[in-house]
Protein backbone atom coordinates (compact mmCIF):
# COMPACT_ATOMS: atom_id res chain seq x y z
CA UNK A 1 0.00 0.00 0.00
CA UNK A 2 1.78 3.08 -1.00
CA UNK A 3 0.09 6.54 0.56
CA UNK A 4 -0.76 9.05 -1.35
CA UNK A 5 -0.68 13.10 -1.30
CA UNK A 6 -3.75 14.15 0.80
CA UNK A 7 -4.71 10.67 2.03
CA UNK A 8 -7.20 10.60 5.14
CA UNK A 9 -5.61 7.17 5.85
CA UNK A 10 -2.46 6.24 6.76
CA UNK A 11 -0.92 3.27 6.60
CA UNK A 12 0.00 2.34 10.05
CA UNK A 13 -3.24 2.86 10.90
CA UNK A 14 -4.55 0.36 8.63
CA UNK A 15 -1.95 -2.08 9.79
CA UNK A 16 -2.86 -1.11 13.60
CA UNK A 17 -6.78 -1.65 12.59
CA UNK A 18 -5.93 -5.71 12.12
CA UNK A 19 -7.63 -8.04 14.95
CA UNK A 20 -9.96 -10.39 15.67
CA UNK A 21 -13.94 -10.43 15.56
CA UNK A 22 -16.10 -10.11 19.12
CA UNK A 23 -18.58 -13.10 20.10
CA UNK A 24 -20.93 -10.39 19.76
CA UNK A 25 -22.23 -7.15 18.55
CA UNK A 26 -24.95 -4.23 19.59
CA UNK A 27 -25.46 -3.63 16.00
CA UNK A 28 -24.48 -4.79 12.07
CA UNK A 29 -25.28 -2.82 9.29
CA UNK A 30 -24.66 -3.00 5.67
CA UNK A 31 -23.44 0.24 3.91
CA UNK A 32 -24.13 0.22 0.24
CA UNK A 33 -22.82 2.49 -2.38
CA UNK A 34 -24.78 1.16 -5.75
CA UNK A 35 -23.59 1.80 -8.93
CA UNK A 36 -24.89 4.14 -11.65
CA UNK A 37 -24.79 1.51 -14.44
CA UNK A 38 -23.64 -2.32 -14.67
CA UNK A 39 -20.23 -1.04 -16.20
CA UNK A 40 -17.68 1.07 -14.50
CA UNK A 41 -18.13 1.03 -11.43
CA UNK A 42 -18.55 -1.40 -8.91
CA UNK A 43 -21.15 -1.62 -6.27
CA UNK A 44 -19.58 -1.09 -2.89
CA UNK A 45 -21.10 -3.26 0.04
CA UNK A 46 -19.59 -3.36 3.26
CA UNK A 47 -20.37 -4.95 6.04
CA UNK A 48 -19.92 -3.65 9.89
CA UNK A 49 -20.66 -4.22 13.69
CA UNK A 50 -20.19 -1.84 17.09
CA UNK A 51 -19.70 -3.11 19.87
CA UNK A 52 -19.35 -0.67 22.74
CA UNK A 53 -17.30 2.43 21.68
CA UNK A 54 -15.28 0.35 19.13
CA UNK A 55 -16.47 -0.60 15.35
CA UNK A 56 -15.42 -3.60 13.33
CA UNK A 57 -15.23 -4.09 9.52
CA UNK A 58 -16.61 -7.72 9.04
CA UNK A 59 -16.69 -8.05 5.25
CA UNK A 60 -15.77 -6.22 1.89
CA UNK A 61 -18.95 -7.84 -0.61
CA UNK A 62 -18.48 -5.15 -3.58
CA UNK A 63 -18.43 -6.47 -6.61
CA UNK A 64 -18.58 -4.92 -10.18
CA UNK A 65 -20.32 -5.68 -13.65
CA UNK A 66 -23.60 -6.83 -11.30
CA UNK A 67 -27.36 -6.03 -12.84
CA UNK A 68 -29.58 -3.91 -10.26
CA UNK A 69 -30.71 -6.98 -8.89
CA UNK A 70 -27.52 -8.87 -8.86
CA UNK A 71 -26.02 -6.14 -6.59
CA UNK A 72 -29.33 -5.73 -4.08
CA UNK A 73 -29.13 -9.40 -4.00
CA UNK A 74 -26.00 -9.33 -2.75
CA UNK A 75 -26.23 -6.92 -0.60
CA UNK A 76 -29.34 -8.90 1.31
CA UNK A 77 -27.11 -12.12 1.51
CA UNK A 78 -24.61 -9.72 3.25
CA UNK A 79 -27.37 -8.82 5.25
CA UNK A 80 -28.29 -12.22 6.23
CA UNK A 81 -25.03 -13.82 6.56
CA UNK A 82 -24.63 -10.87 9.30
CA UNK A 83 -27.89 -10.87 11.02
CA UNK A 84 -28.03 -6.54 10.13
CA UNK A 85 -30.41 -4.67 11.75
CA UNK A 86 -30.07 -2.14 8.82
CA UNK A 87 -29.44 -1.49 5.13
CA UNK A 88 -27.91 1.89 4.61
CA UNK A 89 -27.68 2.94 0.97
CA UNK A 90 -26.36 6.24 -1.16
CA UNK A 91 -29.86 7.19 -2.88
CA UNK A 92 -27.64 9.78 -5.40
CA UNK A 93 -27.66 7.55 -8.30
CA UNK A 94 -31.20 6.55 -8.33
CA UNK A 95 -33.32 8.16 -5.61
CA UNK A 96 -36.27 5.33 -4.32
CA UNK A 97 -35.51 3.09 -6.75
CA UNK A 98 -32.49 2.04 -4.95
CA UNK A 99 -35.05 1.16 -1.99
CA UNK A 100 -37.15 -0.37 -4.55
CA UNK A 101 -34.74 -2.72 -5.98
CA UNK A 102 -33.75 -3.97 -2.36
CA UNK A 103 -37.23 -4.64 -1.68
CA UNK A 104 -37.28 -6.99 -4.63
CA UNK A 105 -34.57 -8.70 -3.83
CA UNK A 106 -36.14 -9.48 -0.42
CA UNK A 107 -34.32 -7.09 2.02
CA UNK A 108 -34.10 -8.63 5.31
CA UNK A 109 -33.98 -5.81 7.72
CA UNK A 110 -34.87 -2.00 7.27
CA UNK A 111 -33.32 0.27 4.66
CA UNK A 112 -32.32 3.84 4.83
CA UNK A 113 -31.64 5.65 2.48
CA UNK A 114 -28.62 8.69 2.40
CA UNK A 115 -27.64 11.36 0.39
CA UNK A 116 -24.37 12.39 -0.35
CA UNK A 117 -24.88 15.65 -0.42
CA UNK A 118 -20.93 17.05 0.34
CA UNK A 119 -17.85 15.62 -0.69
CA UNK A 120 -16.57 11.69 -0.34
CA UNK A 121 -13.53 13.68 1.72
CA UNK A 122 -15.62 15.57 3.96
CA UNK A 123 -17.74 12.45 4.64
CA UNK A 124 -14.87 10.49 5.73
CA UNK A 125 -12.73 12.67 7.63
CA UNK A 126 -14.43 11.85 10.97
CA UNK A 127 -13.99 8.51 10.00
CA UNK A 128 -10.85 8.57 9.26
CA UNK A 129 -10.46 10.15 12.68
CA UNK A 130 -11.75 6.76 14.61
CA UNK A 131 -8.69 4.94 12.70
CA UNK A 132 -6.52 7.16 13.89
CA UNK A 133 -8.23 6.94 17.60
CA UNK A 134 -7.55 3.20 17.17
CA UNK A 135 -11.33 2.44 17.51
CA UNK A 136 -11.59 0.93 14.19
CA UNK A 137 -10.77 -2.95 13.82
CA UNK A 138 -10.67 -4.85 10.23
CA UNK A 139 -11.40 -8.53 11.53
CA UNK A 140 -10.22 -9.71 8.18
CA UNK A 141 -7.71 -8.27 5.28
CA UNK A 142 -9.47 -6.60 3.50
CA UNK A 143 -6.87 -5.50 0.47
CA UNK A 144 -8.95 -3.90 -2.19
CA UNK A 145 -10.89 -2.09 0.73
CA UNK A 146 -7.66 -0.59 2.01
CA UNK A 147 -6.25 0.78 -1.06
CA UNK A 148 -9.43 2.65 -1.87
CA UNK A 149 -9.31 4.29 2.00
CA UNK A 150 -5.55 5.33 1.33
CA UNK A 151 -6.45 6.48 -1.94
CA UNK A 152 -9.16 8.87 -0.17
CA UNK A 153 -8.52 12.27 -0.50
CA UNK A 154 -6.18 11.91 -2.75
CA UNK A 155 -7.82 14.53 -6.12
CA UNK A 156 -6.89 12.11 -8.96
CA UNK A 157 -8.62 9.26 -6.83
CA UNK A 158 -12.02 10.91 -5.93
CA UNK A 159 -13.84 8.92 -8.70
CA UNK A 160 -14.32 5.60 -7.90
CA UNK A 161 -13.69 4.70 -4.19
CA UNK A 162 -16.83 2.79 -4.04
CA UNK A 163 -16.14 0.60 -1.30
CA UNK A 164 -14.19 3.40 0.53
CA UNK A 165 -17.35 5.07 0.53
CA UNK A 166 -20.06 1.95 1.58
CA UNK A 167 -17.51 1.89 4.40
CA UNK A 168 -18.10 5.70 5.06
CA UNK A 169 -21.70 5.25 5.59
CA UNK A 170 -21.82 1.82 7.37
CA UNK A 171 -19.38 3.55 10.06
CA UNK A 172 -21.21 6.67 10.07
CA UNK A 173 -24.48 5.00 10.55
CA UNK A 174 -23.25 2.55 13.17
CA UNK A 175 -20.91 5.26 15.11
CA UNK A 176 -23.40 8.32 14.90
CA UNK A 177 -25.89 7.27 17.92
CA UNK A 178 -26.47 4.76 20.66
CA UNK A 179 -24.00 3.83 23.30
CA UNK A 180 -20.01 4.79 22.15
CA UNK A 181 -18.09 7.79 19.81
CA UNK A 182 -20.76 9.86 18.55
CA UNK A 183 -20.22 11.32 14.80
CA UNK A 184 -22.41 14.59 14.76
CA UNK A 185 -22.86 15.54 10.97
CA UNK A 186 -23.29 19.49 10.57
C-alpha cells in the first residue's frame, strides 16, 4: 500500500486496525454504495458491527459488472449472513428506486436511504479520525478495501472509491448514535 498526497488514511493505521472479531455485537449494518450503471463502477457493500465504543469491519462484498438486482441481491445475503439490523444505501444515483430494488430482492432488515450531499472527503474525515483513535478494527484483510481508503482524499482518486465510501456510511451509521463515539454531521 503506497500513501498518497492528501490521504485521510495512513498506513500504520490500517496495519494497527488488524484483529480479531467479538462473540458479539450491539449492532451490524450494511453500507451500500450502488452503482450508476452495470459497467464502470462497482457496487460497494460493506459490512460492519459496534460493539461498545469500538467498530469492526466484518466483510468487503463489492463487486462490479452486477445487474440492479444482482447487486441488491447481494447486498441482502450480506445482510443475512450478518444478522443486520439495517441497510444503509447512497440514494444519489437513483433516488427510491435504490429502496425499490432492495425490496425486490427481499431485504431482510430496514433500509435507509442517504444522500451524499458534500464531498466523499468531507464524509470520511471523521472517520478517518476513529482509525486514527484506534477504535476501528478490520477482523479480516481486506486489500482492495484498504487501497481505496488510502487512496481517499487523494484529487486524482475521488472517482471511484466505491467501497471506501459503503464503508463511510456503514461507520457513520453505526458510530453516529447509541452507546459509544458519537459522529455529529453538521
Amino acid at each position: 500500500m503506497v500513501e498518497g498526497e492528501g490521504a485521510l488514511w495512513k498506513a500504520e493505521n490500517l496495519e494497527r486496525a488488524r484483529g480479531a472479531k467479538p462473540e458479539r455485537f450491539d449492532r451490524v449494518v450494511v453500507g451500500v454504495d450502488p452503482p450508476a450503471g452495470h459497467t464502470g463502477a462497482a457496487c460497494g457493500i460493506v459490512v460492519a458491527g459496534r460493539r461498545g465504543d469500538r467498530a469492526y469491519v466484518l466483510a468487503d462484498c463489492s463487486e462490479r459488472g452486477l445487474s440492479p438486482l444482482g447487486w441488491a441481491s447481494r447486498v441482502c445475503d450480506a445482510a443475512r449472513a450478518f444478522d443486520a439490523l439495517e441497510i444503509v444505501a447512497e440514494s444519489n444515483n437513483g433516488g427510491d428506486m435504490v429502496k425499490a430494488t432492495l425490496a425486490q430482492a427481499n431485504a431482510p432488515c430496514p433500509v435507509r436511504l442517504v444522500h451524499a450531499s458534500r464531498s466523499k472527503r468531507t464524509r470520511a474525515e471523521p472517520i478517518a479520525l476513529l482509525y486514527e483513535q484506534g477504535r476501528v478494527t478490520h477482523c479480516d484483510a481486506f486489500v482492495a478495501l484498504e487501497e481505496e481508503l488510502m487512496a481517499l482524499g487523494v484529487a486524482e482518486s475521488e472517482g471511484l472509491l466505491d467501497r471506501a465510501d459503503a464503508l463511510v456510511w456503514a461507520l457513520t451509521a453505526l458510530m453516529e448514535g447509541g452507546e459509544g463515539p458519537r459522529i455529529r454531521l453538521l
